[in-house]
C-alpha atoms as a PDB file:
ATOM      1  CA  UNK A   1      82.644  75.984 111.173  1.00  0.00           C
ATOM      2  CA  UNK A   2      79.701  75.706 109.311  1.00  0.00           C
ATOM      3  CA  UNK A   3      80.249  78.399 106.393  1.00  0.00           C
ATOM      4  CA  UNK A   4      83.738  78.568 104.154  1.00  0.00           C
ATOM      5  CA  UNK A   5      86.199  80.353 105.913  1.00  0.00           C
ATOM      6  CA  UNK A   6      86.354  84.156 104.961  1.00  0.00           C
ATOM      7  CA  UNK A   7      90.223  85.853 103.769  1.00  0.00           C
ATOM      8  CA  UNK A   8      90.873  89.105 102.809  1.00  0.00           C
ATOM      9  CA  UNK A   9      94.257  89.998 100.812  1.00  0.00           C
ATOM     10  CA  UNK A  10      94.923  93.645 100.437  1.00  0.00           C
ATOM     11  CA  UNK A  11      97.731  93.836  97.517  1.00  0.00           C
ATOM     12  CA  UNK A  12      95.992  91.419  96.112  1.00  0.00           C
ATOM     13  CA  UNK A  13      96.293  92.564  92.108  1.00  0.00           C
ATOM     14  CA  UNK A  14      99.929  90.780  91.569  1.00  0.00           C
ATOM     15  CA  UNK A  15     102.691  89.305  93.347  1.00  0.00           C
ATOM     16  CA  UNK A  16     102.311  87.326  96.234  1.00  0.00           C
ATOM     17  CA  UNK A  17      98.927  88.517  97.138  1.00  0.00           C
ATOM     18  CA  UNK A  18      97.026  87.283  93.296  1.00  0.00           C
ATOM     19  CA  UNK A  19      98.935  84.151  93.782  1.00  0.00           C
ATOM     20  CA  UNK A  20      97.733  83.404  97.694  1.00  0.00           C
ATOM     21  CA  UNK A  21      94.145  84.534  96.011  1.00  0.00           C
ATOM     22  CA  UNK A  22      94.620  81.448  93.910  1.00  0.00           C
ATOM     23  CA  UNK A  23      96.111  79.625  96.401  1.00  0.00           C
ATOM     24  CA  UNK A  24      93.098  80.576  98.990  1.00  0.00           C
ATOM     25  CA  UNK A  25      90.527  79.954  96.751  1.00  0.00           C
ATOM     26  CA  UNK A  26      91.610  76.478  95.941  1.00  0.00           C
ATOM     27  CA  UNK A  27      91.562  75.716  99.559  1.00  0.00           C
ATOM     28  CA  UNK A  28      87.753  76.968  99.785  1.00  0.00           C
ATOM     29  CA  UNK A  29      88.448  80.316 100.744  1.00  0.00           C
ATOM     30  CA  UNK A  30      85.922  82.956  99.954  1.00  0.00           C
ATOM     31  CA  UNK A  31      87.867  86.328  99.451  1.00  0.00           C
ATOM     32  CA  UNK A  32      87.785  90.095  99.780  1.00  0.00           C
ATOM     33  CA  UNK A  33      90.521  91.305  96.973  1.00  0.00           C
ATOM     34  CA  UNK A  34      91.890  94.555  97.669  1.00  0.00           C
ATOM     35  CA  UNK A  35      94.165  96.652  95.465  1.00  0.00           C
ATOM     36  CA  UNK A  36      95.007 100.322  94.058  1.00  0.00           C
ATOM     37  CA  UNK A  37      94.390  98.363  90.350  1.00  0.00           C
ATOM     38  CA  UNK A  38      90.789  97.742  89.337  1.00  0.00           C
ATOM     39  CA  UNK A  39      91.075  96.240  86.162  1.00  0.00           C
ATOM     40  CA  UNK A  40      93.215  93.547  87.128  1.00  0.00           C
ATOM     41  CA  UNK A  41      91.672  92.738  90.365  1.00  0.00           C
ATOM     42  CA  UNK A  42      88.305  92.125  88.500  1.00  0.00           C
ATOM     43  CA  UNK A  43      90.492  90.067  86.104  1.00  0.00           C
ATOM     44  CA  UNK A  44      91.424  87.767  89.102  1.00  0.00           C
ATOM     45  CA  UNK A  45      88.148  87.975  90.406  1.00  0.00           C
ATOM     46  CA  UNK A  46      86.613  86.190  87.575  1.00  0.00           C
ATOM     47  CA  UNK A  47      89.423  82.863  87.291  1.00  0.00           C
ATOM     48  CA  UNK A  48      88.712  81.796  90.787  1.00  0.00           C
ATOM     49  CA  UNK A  49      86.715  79.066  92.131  1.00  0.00           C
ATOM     50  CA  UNK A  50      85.065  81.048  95.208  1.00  0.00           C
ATOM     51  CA  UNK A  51      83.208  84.018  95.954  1.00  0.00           C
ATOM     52  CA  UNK A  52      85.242  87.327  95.723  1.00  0.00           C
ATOM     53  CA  UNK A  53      84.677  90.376  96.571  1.00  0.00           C
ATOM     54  CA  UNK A  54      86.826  92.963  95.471  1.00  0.00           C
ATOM     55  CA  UNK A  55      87.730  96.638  96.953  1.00  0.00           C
ATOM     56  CA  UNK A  56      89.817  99.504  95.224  1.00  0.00           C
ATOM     57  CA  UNK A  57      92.283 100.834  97.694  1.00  0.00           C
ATOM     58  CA  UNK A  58      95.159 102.998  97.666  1.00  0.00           C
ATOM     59  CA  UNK A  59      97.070 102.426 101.098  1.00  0.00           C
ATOM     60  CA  UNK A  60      99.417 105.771 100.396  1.00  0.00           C
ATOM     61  CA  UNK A  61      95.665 107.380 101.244  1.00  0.00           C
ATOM     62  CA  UNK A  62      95.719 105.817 105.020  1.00  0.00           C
ATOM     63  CA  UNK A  63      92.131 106.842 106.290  1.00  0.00           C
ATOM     64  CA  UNK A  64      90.587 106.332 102.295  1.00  0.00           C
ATOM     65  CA  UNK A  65      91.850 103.216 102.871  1.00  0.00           C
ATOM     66  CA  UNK A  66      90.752 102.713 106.272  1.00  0.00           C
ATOM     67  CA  UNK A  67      87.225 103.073 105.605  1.00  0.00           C
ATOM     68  CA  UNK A  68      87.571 100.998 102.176  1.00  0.00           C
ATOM     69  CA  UNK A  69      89.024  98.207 104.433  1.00  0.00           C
ATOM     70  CA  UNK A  70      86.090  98.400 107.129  1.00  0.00           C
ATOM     71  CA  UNK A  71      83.538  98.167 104.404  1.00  0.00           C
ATOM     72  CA  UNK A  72      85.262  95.166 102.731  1.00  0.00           C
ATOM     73  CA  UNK A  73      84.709  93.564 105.771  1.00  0.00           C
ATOM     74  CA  UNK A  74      81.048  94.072 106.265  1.00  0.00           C
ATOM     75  CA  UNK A  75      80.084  92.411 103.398  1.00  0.00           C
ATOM     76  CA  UNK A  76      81.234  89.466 105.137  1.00  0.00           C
ATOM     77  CA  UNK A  77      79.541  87.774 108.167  1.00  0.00           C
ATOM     78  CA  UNK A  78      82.912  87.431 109.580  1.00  0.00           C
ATOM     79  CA  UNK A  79      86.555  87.398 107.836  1.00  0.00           C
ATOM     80  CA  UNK A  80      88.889  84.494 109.400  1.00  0.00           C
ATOM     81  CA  UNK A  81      92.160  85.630 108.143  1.00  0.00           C
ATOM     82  CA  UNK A  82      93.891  89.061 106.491  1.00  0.00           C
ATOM     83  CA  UNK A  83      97.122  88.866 104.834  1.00  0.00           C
ATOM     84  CA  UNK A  84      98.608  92.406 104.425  1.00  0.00           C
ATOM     85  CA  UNK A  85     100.909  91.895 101.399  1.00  0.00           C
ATOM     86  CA  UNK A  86     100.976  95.469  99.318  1.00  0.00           C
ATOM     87  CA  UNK A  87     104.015  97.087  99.244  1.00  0.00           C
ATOM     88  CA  UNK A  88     106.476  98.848  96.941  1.00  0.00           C
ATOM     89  CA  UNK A  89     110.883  98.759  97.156  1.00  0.00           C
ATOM     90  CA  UNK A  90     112.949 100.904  95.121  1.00  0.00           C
ATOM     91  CA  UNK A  91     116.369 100.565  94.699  1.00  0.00           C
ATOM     92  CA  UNK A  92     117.808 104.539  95.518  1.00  0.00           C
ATOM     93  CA  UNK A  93     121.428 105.012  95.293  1.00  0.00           C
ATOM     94  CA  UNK A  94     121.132 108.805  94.742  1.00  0.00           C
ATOM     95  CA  UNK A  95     118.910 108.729  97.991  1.00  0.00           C
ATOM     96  CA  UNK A  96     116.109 111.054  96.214  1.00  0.00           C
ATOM     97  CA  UNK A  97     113.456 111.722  98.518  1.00  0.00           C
ATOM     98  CA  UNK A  98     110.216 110.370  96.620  1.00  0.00           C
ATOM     99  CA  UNK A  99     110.716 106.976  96.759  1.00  0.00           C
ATOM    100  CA  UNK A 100     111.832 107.262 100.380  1.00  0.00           C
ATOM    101  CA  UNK A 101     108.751 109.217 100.810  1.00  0.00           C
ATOM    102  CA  UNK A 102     106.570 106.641  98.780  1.00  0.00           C
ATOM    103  CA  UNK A 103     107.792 103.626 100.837  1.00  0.00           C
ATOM    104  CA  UNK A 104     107.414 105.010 103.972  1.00  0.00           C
ATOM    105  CA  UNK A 105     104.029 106.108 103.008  1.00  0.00           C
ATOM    106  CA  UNK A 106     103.116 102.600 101.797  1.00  0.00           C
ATOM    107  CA  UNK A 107     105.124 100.063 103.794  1.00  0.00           C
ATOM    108  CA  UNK A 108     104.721 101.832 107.321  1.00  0.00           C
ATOM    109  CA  UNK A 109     101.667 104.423 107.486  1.00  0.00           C
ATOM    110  CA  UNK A 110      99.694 102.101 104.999  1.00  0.00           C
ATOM    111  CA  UNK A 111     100.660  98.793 106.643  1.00  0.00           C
ATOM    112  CA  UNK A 112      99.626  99.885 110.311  1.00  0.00           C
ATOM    113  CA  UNK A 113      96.724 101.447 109.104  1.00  0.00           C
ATOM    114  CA  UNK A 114      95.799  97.870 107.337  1.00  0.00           C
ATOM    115  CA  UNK A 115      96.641  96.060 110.435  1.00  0.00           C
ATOM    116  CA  UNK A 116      95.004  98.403 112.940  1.00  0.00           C
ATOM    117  CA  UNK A 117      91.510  97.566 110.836  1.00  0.00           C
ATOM    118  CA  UNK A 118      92.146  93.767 110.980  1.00  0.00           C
ATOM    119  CA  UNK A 119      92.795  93.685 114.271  1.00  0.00           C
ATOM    120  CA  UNK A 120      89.850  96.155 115.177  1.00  0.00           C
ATOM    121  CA  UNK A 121      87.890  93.380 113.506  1.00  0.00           C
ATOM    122  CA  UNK A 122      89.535  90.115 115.344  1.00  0.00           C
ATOM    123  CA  UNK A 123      88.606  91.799 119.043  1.00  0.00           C
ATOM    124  CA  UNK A 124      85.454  92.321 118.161  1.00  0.00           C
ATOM    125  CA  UNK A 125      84.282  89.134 116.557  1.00  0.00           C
ATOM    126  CA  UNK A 126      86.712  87.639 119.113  1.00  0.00           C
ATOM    127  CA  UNK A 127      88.818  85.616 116.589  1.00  0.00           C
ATOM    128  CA  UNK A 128      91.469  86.101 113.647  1.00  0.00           C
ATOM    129  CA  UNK A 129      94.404  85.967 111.618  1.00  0.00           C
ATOM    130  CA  UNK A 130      96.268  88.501 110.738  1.00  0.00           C
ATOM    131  CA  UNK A 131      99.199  88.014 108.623  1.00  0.00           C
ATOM    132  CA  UNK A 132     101.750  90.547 107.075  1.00  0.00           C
ATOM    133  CA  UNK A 133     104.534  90.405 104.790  1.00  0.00           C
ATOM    134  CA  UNK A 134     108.300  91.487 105.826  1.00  0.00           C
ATOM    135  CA  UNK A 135     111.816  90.551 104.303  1.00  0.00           C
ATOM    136  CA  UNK A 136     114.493  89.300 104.846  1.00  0.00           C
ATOM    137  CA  UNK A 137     115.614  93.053 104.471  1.00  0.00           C
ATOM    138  CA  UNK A 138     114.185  94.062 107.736  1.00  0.00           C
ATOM    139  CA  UNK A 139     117.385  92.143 109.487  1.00  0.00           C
ATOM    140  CA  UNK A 140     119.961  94.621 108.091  1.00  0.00           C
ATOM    141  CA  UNK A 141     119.906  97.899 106.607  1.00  0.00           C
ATOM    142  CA  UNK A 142     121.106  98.311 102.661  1.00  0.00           C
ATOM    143  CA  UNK A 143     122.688 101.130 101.090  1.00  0.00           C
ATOM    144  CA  UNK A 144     120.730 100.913  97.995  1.00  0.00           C
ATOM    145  CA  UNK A 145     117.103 100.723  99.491  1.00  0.00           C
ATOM    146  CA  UNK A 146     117.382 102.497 102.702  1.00  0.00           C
ATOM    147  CA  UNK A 147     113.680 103.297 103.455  1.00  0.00           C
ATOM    148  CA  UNK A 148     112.834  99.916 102.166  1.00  0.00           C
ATOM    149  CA  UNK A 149     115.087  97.762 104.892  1.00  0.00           C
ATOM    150  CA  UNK A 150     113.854 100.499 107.627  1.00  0.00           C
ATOM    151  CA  UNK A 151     110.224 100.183 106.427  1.00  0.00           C
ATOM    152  CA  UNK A 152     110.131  96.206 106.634  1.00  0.00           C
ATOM    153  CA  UNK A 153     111.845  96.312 110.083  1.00  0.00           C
ATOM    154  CA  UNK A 154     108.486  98.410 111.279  1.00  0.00           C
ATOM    155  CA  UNK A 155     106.608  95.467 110.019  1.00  0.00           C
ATOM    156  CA  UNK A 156     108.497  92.996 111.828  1.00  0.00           C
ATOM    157  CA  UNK A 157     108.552  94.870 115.104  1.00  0.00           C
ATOM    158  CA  UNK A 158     104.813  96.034 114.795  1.00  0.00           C
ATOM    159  CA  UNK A 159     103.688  92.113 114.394  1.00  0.00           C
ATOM    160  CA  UNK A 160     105.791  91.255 116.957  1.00  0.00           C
ATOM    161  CA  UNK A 161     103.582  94.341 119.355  1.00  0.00           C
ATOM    162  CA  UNK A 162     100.672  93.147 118.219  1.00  0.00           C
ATOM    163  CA  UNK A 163     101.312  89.293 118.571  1.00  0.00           C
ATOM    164  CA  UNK A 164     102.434  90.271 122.310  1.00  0.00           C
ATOM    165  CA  UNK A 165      99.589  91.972 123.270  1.00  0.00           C
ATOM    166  CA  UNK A 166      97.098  89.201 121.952  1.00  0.00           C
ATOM    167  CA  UNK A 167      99.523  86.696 123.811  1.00  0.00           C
ATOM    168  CA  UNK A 168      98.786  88.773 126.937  1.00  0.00           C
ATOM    169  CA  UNK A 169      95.453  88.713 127.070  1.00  0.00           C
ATOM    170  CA  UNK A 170      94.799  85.481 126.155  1.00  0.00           C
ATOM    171  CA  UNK A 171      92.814  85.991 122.900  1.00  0.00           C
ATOM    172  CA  UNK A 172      92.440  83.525 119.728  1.00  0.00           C
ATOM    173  CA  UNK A 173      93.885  85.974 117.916  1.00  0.00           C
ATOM    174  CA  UNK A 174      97.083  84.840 115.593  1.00  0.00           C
ATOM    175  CA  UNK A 175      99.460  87.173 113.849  1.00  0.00           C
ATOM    176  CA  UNK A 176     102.048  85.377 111.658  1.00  0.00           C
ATOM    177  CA  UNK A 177     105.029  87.101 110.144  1.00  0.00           C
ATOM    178  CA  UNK A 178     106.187  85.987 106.605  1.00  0.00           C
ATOM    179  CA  UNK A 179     109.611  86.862 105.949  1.00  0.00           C
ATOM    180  CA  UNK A 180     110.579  86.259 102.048  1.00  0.00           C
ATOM    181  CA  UNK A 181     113.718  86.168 100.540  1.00  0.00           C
ATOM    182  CA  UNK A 182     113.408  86.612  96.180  1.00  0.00           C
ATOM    183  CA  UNK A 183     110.445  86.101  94.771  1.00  0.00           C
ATOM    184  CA  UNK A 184     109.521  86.527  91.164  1.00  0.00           C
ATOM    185  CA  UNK A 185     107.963  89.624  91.409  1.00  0.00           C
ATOM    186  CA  UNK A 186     108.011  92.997  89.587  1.00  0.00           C
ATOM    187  CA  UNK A 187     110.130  94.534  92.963  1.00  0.00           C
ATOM    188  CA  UNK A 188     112.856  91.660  92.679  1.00  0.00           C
ATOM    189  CA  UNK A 189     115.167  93.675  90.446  1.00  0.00           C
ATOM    190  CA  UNK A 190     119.058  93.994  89.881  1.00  0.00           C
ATOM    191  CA  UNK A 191     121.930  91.295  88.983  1.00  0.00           C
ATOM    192  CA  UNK A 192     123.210  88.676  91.968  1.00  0.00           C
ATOM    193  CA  UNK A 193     119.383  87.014  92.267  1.00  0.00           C
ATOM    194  CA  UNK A 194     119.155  83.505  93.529  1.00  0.00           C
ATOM    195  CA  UNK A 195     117.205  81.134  95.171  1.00  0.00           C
ATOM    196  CA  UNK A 196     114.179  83.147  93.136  1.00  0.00           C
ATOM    197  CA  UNK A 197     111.117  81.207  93.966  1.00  0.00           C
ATOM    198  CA  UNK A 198     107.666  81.763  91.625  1.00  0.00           C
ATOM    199  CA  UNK A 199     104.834  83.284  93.590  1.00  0.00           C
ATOM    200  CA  UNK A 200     102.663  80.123  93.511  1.00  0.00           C
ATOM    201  CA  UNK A 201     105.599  78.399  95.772  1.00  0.00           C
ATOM    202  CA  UNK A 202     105.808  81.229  98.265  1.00  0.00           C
ATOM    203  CA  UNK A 203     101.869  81.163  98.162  1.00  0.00           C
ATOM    204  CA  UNK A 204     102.147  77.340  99.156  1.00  0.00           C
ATOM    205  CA  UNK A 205     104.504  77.899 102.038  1.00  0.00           C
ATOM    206  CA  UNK A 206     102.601  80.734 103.256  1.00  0.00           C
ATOM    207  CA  UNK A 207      99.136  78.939 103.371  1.00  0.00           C
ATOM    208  CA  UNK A 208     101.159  75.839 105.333  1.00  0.00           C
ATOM    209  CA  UNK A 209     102.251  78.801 107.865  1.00  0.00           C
ATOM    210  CA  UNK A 210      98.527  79.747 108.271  1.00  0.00           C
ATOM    211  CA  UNK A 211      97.554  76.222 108.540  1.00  0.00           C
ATOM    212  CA  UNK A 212      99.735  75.844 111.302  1.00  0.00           C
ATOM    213  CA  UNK A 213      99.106  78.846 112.872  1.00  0.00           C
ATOM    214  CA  UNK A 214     103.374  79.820 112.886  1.00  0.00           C
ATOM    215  CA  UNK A 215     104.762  82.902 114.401  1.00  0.00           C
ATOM    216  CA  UNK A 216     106.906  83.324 112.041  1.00  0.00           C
ATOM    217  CA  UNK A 217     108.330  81.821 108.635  1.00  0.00           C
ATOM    218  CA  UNK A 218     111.012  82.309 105.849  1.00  0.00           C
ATOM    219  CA  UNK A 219     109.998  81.673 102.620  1.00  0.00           C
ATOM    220  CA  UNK A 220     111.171  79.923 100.950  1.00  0.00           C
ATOM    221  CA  UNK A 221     112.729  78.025 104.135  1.00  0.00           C
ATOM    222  CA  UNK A 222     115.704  77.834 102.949  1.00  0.00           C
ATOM    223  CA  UNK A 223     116.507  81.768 103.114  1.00  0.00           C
ATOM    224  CA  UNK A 224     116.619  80.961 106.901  1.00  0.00           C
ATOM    225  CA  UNK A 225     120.526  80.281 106.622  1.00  0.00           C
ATOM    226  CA  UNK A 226     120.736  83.499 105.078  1.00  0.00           C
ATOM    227  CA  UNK A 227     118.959  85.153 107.943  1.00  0.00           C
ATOM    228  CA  UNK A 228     121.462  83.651 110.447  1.00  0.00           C
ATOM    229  CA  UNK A 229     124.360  85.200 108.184  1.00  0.00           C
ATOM    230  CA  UNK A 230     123.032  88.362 108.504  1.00  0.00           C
ATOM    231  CA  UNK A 231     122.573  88.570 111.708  1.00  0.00           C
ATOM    232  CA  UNK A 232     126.049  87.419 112.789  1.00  0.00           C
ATOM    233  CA  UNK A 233     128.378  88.964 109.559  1.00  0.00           C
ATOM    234  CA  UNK A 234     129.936  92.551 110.896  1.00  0.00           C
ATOM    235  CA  UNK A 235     128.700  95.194 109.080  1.00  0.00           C
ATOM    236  CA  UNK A 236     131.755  95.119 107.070  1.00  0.00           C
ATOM    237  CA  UNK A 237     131.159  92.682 105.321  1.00  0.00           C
ATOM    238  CA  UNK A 238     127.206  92.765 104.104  1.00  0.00           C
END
């Protein structure tokens, strides 16, 4: 490749997403930065070592952010990689209906609108990455965040379409699913945390995932023996 490789983060204002901006951009990654927040996606802008390019987006607004998306990516001459990490969680025991609403709209409308655009643009340049963020949430359902859990499992199952049908035809195309456990972030909330790892630790793993082009990772790797505990516990007892 004779140009820095090309990444675009959508959620990139906070979380995960600023600290894989970081990461990227340390790693010679020019970057398209796209969040609902302005200010502070400027603010990241300016700290890194690469080009950025930065987009306002709202993903609750699917086809807004459709078209914001599509012209985020023409100001490149070709984006290698897009890592889908917005997203909101809220913890509802009283099971009111906006931030069921607000999830859905985010975490399943928003995310398959993102990842129908990136994947638009990987068949037509005829190479990509696509990468999106799960949870560990999207192996069993929870009481106290019921559209979250439900929401996450879309994401799982709609990489898992997506990788399937790029398998099947045979396309360098590679969609990798991160699955994290805590992370400090504003949506890790409540009493009975551990294993909380900083952003700029699940940004490491994640970029090692990219490097090696994985299906699928926990992060941190660890949280792997909690997946296999909640996949074979009864119901009961979760």
């Amino acid at each position: 490749m004779d140009r820095a490789p090309v990444a675009i983060i959508i959620g990139a204002s906070s979380g995960i997403g600023a600290a894989l901006a970081r990461t990227l951009s340390g790693n010679g990654y020019e970057l398209g930065l796209a969040a609902r927040r302005t200010p502070e996606l400027a603010s990241l802008a300016s700290t890194l070592k690469t080009r950025a390019e930065i987009a306002t987006m709202d993903v609750v607004d699917s086809s807004a952010a459709i078209e914001e998306l599509q012209q985020l990516i023409a100001r490149f001459d070709a984006v290698d990689l897009i890592i889908i990490s917005a997203g909101v969680g809220f913890e509802n025991p009283d099971l009111d209906w906006n931030p069921e609403q607000e999830t859905i709209a985010v975490n399943v409308t928003g995310f398959a609108a993102m990842a129908h655009v990136a994947m638009q643009c990987f068949l037509t340049q005829g190479h990509g990455h696509l990468v999106g963020i799960s949870s560990l949430a999207a192996i069993r359902a929870n009481g106290l965040a019921p559209a979250y859990g439900a929401s996450k499992a879309f994401v799982s199952r709609y990489l898992q379409g997506l990788r399937n049908k790029v398998v099947k035809a045979k396309l360098p195309i590679t969609v990798t699913e991160i699955q994290p456990g805590f992370v400090d972030t504003a949506m890790a909330k409540g009493p009975g945390l551990f294993w909380v790892a900083s952003p700029e630790k699940a940004a490491g793993q994640i970029l090692r995932a990219i490097q090696r082009k994985k299906k699928h990772v926990y992060v941190t790797r660890r949280w792997r023996i909690i997946a296999w505990l909640m996949r074979i516990l009864p119901e009961r007892m979760l």
